[in-house]
Protein backbone atom coordinates (compact mmCIF):
# COMPACT_ATOMS: atom_id res chain seq x y z
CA UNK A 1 -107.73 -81.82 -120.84
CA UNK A 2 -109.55 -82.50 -123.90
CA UNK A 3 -111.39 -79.45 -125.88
CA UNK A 4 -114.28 -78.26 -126.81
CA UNK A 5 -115.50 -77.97 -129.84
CA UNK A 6 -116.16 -74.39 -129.62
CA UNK A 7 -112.30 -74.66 -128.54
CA UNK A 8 -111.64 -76.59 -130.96
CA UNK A 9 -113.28 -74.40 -133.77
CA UNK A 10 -111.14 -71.51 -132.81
CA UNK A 11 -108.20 -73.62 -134.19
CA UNK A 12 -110.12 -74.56 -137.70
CA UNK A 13 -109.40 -72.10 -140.60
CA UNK A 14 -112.95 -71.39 -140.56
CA UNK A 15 -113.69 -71.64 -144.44
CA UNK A 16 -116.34 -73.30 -144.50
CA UNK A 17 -115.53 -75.18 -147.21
CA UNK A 18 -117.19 -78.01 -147.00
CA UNK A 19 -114.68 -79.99 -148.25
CA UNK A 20 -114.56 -82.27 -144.75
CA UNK A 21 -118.24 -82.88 -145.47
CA UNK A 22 -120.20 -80.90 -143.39
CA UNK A 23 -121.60 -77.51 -143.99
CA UNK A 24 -119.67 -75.41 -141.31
CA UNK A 25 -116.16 -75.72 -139.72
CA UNK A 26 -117.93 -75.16 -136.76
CA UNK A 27 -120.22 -78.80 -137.30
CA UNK A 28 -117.03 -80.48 -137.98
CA UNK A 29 -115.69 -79.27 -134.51
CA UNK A 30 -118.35 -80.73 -132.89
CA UNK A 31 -118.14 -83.94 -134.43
CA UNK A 32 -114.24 -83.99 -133.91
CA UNK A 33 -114.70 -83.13 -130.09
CA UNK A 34 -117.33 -85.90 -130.44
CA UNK A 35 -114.80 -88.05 -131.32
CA UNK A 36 -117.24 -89.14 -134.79
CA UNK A 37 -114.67 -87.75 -137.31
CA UNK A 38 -110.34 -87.41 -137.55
CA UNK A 39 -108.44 -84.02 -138.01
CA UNK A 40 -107.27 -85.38 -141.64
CA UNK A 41 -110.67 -84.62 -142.97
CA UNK A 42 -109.92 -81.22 -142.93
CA UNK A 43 -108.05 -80.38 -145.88
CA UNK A 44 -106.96 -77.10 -144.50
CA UNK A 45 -105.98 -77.26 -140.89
CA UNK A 46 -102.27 -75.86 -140.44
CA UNK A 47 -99.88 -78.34 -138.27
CA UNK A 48 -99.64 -75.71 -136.16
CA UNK A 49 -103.14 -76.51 -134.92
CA UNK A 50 -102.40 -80.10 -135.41
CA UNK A 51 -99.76 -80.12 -132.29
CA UNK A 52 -102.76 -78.08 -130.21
CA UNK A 53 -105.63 -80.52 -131.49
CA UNK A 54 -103.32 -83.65 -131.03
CA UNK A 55 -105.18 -84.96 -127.86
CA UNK A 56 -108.37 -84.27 -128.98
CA UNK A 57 -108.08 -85.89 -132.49
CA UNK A 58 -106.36 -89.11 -130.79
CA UNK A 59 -108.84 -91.94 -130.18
CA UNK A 60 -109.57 -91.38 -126.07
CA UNK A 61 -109.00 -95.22 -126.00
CA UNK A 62 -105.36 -95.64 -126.27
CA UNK A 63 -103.64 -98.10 -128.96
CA UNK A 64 -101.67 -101.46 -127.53
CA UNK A 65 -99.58 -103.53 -129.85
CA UNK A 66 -97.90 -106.71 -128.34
CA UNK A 67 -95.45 -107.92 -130.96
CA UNK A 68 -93.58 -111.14 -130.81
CA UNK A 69 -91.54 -113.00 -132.99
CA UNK A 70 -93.60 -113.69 -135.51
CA UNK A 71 -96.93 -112.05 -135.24
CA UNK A 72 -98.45 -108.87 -133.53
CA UNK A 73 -101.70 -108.47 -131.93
CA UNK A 74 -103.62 -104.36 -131.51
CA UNK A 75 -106.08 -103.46 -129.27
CA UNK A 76 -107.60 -100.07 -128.10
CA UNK A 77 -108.35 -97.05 -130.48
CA UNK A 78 -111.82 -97.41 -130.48
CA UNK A 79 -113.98 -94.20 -130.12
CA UNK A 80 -117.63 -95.14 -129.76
CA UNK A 81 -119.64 -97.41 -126.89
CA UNK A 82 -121.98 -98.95 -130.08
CA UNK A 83 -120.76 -100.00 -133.25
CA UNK A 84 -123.44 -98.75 -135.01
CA UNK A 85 -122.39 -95.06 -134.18
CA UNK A 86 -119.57 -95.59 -136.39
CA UNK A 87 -117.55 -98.96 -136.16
CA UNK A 88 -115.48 -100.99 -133.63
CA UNK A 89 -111.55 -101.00 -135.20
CA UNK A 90 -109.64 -103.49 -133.20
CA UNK A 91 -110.89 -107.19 -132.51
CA UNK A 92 -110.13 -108.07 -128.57
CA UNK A 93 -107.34 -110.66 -128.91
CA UNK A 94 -108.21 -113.88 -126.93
CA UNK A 95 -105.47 -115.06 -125.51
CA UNK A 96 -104.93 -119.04 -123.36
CA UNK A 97 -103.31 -118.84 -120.08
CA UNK A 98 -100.56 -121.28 -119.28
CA UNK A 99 -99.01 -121.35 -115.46
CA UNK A 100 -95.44 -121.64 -114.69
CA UNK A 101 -96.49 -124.92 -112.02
CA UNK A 102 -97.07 -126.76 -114.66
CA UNK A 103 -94.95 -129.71 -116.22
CA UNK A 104 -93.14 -128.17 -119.20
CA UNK A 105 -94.21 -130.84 -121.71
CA UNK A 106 -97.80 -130.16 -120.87
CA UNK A 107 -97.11 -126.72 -121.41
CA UNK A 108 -95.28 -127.65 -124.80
CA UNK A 109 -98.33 -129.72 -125.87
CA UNK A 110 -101.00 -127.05 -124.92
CA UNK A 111 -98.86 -123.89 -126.45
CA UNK A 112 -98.11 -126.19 -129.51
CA UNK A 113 -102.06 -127.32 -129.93
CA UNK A 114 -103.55 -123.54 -129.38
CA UNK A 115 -101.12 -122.18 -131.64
CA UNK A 116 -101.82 -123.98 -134.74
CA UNK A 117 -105.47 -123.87 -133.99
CA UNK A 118 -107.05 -122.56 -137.27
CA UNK A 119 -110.52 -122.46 -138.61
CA UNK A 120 -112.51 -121.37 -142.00
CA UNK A 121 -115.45 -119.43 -141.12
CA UNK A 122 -117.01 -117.60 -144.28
CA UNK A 123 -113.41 -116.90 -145.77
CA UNK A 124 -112.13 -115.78 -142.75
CA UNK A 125 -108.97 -117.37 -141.00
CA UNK A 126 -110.07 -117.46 -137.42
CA UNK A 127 -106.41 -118.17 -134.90
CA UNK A 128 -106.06 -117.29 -131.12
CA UNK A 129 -103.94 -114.31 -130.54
CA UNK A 130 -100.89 -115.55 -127.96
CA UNK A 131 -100.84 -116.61 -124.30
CA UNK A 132 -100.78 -115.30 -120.36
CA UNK A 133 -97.91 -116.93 -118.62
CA UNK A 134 -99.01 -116.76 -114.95
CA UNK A 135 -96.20 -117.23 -112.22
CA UNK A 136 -98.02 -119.19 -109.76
CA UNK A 137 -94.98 -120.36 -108.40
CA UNK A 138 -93.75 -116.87 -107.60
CA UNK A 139 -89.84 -118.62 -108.37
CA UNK A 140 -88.00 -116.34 -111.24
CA UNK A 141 -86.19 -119.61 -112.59
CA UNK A 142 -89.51 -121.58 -112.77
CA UNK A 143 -91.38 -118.63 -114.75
CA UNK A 144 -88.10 -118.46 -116.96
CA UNK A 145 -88.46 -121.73 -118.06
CA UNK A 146 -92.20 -121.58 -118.71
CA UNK A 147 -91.84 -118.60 -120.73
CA UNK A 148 -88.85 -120.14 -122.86
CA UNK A 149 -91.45 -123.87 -123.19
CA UNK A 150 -94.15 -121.34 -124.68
CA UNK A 151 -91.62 -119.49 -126.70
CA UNK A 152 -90.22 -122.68 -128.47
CA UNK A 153 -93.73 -123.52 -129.10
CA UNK A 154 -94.81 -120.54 -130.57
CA UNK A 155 -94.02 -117.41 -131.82
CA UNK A 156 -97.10 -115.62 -130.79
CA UNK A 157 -97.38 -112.49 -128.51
CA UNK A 158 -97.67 -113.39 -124.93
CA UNK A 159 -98.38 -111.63 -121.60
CA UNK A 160 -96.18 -111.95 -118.35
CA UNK A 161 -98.30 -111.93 -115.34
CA UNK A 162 -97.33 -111.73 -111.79
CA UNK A 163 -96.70 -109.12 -109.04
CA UNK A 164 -93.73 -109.78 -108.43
CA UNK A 165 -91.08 -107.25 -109.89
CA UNK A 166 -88.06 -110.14 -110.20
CA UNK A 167 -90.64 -112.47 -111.11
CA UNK A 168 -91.52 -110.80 -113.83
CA UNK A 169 -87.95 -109.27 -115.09
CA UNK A 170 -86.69 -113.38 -115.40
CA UNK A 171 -89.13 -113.83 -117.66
CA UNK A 172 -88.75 -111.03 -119.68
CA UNK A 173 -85.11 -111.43 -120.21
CA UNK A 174 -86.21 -114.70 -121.87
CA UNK A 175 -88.34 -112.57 -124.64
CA UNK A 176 -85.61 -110.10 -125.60
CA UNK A 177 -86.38 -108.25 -128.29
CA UNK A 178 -90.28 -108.75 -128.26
CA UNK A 179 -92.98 -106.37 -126.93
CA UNK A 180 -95.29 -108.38 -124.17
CA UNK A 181 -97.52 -107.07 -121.79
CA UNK A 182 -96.59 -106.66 -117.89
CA UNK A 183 -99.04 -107.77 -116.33
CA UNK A 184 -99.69 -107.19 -112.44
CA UNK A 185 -98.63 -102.90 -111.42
CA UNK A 186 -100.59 -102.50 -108.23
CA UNK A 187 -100.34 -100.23 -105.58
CA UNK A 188 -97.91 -101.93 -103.97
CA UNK A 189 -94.90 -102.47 -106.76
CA UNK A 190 -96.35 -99.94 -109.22
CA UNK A 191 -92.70 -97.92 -109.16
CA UNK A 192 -90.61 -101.50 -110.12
CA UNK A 193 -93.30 -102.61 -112.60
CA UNK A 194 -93.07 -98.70 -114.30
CA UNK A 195 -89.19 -99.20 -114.21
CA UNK A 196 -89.33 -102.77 -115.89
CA UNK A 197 -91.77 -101.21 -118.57
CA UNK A 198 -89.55 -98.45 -119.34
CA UNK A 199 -86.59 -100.56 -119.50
CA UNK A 200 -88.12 -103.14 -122.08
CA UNK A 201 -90.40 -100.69 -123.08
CA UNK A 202 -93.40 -102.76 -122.96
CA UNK A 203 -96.85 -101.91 -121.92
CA UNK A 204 -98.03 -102.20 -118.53
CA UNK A 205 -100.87 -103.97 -117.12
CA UNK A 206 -102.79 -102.24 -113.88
CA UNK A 207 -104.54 -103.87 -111.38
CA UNK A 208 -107.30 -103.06 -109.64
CA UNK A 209 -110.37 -103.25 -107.59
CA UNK A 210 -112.37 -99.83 -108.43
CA UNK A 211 -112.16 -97.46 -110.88
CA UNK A 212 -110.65 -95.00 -108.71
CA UNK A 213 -107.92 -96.82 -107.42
CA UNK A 214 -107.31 -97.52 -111.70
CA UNK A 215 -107.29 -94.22 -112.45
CA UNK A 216 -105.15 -92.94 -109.27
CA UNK A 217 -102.22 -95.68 -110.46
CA UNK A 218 -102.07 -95.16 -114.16
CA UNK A 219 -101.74 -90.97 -113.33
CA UNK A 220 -98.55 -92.14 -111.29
CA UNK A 221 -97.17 -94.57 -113.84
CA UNK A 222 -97.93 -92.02 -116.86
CA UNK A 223 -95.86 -89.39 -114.46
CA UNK A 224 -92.79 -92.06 -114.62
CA UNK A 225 -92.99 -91.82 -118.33
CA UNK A 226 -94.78 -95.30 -118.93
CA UNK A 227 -98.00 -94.26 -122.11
CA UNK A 228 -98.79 -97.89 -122.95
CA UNK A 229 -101.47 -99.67 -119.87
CA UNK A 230 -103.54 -101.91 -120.20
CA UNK A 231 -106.25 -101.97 -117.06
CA UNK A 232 -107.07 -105.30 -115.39
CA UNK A 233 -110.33 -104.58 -112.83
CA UNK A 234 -110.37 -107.47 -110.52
CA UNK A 235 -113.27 -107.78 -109.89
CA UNK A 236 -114.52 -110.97 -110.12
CA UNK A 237 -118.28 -111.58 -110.20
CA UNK A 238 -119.88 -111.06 -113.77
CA UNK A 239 -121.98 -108.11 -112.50
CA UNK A 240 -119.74 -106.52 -111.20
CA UNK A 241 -117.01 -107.25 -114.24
CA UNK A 242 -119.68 -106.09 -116.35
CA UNK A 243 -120.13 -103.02 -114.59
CA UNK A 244 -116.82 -102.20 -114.36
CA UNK A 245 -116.31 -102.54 -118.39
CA UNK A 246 -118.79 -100.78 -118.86
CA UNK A 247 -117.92 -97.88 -116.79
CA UNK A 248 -114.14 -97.65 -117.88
CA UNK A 249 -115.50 -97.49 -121.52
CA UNK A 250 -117.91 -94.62 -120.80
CA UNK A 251 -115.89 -92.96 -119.07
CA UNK A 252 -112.50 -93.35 -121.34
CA UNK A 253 -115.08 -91.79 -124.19
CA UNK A 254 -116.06 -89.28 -122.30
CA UNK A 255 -112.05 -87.83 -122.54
CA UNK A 256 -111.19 -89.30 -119.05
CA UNK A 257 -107.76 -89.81 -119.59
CA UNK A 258 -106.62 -92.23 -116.87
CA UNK A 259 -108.93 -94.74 -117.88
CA UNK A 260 -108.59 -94.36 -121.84
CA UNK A 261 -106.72 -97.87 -121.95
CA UNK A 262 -108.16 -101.24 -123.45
CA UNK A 263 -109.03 -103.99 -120.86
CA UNK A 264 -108.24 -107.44 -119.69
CA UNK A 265 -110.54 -109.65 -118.97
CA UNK A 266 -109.68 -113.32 -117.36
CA UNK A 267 -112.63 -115.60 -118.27
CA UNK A 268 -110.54 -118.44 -117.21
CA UNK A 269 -111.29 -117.63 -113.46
CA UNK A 270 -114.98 -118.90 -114.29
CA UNK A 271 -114.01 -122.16 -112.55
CA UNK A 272 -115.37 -124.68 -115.56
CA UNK A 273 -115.48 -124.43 -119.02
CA UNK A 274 -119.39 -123.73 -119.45
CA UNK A 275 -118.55 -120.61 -116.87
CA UNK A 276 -115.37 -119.42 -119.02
CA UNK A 277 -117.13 -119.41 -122.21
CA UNK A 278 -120.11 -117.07 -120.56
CA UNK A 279 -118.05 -115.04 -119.06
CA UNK A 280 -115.35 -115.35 -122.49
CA UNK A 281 -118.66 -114.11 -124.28
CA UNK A 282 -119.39 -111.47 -122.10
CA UNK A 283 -116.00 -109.85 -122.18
CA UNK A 284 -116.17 -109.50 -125.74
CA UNK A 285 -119.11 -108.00 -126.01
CA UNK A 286 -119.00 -105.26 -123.05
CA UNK A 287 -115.63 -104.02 -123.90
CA UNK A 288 -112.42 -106.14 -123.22
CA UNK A 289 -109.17 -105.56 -125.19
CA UNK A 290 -107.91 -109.56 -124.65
CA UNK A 291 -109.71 -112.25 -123.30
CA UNK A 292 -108.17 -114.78 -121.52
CA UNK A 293 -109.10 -118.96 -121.62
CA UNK A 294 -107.75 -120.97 -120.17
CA UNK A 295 -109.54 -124.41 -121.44
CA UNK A 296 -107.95 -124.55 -124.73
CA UNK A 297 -110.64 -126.96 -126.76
CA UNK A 298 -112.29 -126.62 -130.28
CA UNK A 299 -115.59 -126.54 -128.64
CA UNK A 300 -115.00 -123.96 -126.50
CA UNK A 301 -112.44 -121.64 -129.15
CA UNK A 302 -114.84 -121.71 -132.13
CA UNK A 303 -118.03 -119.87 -130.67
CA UNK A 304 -115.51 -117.65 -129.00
CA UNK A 305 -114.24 -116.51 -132.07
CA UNK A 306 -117.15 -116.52 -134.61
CA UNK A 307 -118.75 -114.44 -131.72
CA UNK A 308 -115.81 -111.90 -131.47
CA UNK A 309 -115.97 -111.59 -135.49
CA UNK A 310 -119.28 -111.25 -135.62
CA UNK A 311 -119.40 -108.05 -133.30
CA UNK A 312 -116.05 -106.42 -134.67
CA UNK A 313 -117.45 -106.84 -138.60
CA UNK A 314 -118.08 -103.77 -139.66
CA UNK A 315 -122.04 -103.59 -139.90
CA UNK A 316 -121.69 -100.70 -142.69
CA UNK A 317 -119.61 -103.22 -145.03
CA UNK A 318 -120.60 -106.23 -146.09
CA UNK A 319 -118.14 -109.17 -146.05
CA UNK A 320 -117.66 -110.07 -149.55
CA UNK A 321 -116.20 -112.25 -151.71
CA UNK A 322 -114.79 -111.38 -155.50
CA UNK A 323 -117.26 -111.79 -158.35
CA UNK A 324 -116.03 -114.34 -159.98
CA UNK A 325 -117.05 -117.99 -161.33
CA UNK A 326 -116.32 -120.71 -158.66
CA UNK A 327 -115.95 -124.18 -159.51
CA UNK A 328 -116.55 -126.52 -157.63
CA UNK A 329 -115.85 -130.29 -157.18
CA UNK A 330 -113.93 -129.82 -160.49
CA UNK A 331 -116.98 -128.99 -162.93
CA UNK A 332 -117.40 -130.57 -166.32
CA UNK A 333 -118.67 -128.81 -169.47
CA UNK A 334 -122.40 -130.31 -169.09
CA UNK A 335 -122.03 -129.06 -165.35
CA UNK A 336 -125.00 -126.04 -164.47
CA UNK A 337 -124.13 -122.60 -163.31
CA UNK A 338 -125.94 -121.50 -160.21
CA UNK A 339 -125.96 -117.78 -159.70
CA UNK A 340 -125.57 -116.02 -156.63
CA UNK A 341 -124.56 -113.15 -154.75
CA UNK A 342 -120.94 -111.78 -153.47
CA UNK A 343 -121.85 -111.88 -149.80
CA UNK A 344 -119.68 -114.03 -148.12
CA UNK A 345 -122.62 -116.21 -146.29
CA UNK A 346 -124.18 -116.58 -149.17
CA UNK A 347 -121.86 -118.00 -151.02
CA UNK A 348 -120.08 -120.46 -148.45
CA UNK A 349 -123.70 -121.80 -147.82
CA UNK A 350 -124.29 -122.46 -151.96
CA UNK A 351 -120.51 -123.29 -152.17
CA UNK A 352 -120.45 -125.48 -149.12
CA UNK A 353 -123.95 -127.49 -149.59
CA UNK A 354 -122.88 -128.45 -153.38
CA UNK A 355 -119.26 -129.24 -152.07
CA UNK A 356 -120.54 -131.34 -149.47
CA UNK A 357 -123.08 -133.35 -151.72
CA UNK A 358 -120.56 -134.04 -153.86
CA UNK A 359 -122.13 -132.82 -157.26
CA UNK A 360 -120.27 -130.77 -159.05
CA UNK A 361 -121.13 -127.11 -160.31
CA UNK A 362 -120.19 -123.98 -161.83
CA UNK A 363 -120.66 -120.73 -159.58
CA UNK A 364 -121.26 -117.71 -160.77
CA UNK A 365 -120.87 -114.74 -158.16
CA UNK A 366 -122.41 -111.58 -159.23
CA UNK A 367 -121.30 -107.97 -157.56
CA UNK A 368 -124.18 -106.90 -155.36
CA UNK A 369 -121.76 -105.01 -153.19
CA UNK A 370 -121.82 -107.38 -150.78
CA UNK A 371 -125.29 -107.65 -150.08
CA UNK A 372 -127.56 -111.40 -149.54
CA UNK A 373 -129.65 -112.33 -152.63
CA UNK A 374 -132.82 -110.62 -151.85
CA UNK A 375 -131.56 -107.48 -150.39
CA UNK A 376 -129.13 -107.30 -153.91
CA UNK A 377 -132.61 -107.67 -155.45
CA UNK A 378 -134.93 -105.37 -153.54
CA UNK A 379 -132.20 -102.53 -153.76
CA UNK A 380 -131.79 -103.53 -158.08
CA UNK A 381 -128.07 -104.86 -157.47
CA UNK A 382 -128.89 -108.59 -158.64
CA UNK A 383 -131.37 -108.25 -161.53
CA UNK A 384 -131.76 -110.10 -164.98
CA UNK A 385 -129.41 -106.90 -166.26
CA UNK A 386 -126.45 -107.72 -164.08
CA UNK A 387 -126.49 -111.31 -164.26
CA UNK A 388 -126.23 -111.21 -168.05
CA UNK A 389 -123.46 -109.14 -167.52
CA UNK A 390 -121.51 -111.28 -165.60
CA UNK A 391 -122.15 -113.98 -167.26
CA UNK A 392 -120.21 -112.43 -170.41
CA UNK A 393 -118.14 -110.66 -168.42
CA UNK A 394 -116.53 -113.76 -166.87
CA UNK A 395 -117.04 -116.04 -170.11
CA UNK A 396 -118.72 -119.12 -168.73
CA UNK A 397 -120.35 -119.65 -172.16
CA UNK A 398 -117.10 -120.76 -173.28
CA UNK A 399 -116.96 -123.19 -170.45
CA UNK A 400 -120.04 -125.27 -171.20
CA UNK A 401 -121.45 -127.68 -173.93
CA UNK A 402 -124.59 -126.91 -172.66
CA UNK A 403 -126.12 -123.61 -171.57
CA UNK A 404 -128.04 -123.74 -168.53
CA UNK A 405 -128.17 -121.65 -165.57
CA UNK A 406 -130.15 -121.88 -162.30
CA UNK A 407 -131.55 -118.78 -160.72
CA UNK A 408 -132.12 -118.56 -156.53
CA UNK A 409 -135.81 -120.04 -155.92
CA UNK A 410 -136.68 -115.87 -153.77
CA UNK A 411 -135.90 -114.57 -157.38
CA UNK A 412 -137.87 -116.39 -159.43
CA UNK A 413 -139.92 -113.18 -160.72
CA UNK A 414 -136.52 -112.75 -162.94
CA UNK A 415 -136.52 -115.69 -164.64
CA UNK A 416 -138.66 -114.41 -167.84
CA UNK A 417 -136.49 -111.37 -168.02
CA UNK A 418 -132.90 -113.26 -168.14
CA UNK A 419 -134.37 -115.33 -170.77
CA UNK A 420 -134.52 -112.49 -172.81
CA UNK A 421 -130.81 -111.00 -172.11
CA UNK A 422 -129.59 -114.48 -172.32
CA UNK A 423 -131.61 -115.98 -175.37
CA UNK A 424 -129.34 -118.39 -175.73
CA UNK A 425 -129.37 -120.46 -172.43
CA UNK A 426 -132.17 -122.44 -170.93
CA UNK A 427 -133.22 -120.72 -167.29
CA UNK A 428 -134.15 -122.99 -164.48
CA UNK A 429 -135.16 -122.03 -160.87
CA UNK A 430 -133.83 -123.51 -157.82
CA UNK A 431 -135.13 -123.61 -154.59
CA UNK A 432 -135.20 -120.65 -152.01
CA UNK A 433 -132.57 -122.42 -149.25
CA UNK A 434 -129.06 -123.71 -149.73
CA UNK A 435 -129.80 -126.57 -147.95
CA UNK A 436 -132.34 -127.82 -150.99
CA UNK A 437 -130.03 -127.78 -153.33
CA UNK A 438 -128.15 -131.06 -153.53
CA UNK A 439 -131.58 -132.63 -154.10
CA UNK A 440 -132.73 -130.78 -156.30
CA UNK A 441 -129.59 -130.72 -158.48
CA UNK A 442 -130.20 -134.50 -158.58
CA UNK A 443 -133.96 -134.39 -159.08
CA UNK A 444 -134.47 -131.66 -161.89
CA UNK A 445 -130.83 -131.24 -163.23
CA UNK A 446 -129.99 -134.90 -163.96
């Protein structure tokens, strides 16, 4: 049973330091039985009362890594409902589902495609995270040799998924070595499908229909000795999916143990692709731990993913890039410099419309601590002062025969006052939007 945080305070040397940040021990145990801070802030806490404070300083969602042979992919160990209380930590991995009635060369051809699926989005490498192998056939030898087509395919993490004990054990002697998830303990085989876990120890994926018959199996299967599940509520229409989320994440934060496990959601079951990517969207946002496809297409991936970055980014930190100057389409020495910010979409829209145009430019990114142009410039982190700076800082003088540098059109108010840091270059302002700037590079720079 989890403590309190009068409980909890009780354990606390009771300083009152304030070392951990807050005023009192007594606020910190609050906000550790909250779940909003970690023991380790405490600088003072003996490990004696580290043992006794173990379950409540772990994160009441419980941490799943799936390893294969050459990547790993972590989910759980999140602590709040909304990211802005504090932050999500682990992305839901999407994962493509494969089925062992398939042909094996289609199976080849789809693993093989998914797997080197790769996209640029602001910087960021966006991949899918492994597969489901589903045993429709229910024969061991045919899921066998659909789990050893994906493995020679690919070395990502995969889940096995049937409920069928034997079933399940052929295909896992096929991943020896490797960590997948078990998918398919029910109340039926839950005592073979602990025994398989324990043996390979893997986690375990629970099925089922409410949250109490959830919570009832994963209290017998933690009893066996089995501390990695994943849940899998069946339920299959999107209200009631998005109820059920919903109410396994509340409840897991609210310190009830038998449902403090990351999801599985199968968006897949949607019936057509337009379906699967609602329902794909709607398991990443209300709270799965993997999502499952299965229409593997660009179309269909890319939203998926941009949408699952865009809610695990960390809203308190920007994504940046490093101040630095960026050249682009391989700039000559009568080439401007157009200055701009570190944040990421910032500069892949500059970077990308000049790329694109095929003009060629010198970019200078200044630090504004991640932050767009005219946010850096209402808070006084991209100023006349700082773009000086950087400007010597990086040496782009010594770069150009000519000195001429092209402020964002939103800051134009700074235009006087960088003439006067930098007296010896000639200061030009471009338009407000990205998308302006190939014509007016040609227009007023040529």
């Amino acid at each position: 049973m989890a403590l309190s945080g009068i409980q909890i305070y009780k354990m606390l040397p009771q300083t009152n330091c304030k070392e951990c940040g807050f005023p009192t021990c007594l606020a910190f145990a609050m906000k550790l039985a909250a779940k909003q801070v970690e023991l380790d802030d405490c600088p003072y806490v003996t490990e004696e009362s580290k043992q006794q404070l173990a379950e409540s300083a772990a994160p009441p969602i419980r941490l799943i890594t799936l390893k294969a042979r050459d990547h790993e992919v972590a989910v759980g160990n999140e602590v709040v409902l909304f990211r802005h209380e504090k932050k999500f930590f682990n992305r839901p991995g999407v994962l493509i589902r494969v089925v062992d009635t398939a042909e094996e060369a289609a199976i080849t051809e789809k693993v093989a495609a998914a797997s080197a699926y790769s996209v640029d989005y602001v910087g960021l490498d966006l991949r899918l995270d492994g597969f489901v192998i589903e045993a429709a056939s229910g024969d061991p030898a045919a899921f066998a040799t659909a789990v050893g087509a994906v493995r020679a395919s690919s070395g990502l993490p995969v889940v096995l998924k049937s409920d069928d004990p034997a079933v399940i054990e052929a295909g896992l002697k096929v991943l020896e070595g490797e960590k997948p998830l078990l998918l398919g303990a029910n109340s039926g085989n839950w005592e073979a499908m602990a025994d398989l876990a324990k043996q390979g120890e893997t986690a375990l994926g629970v099925m089922g229909g409410t949250l109490e018959e959830l919570a009832e199996l994963t209290e017998k299967i933690q009893a066996t000795g089995v501390e990695d599940m994943v849940l899998y509520p069946t339920a299959s229409a999107m209200g009631a999916s998005l109820a059920m989320q919903t109410q396994i994440r509340r409840l897991a934060l609210k310190n009830f143990r038998p449902l403090g496990y990351p999801t599985i959601a199968f968006a897949g079951d949607g019936g057509n692709p337009a379906r699967e990517s609602t329902l794909a969207a709607h398991a990443i946002c209300k709270y799965a731990g993997f999502v499952v496809v299965d229409t593997f297409a660009p179309e269909l991936i890319y939203p998926i993913l941009v949408l699952r970055e865009n809610i695990y980014t960390d809203p308190q930190k920007p994504i940046q890039v490093l101040p630095a100057v960026y050249e682009i389409n391989d700039p000559k020495p009568g080439d401007p410099v157009l200055v701009t910010t570190n944040f990421s979409i910032t500069y892949f829209s500059v970077a990308n419309e000049v790329e694109g145009s095929g003009l060629s430019a010198w970019l200078l990114v200044t630090d504004a601590e991640g932050m767009s142009v005219l946010t850096a410039w209402a808070a006084g982190k991209f100023d006349a002062e700082s773009i000086a700076k950087a400007v010597k800082e990086f040496g782009i003088a010594d770069k150009l025969e000519k000195h001429v540098i092209v402020l964002p059109g939103h800051t134009a108010v700074l235009s006087g006052e960088l003439e006067e840091e930098l007296p010896d270059w000639e200061v030009k302002v471009g338009p407000r939007e990205a998308v302006d700037l190939p014509g007016y590079m040609k227009t007023v720079l040529t």
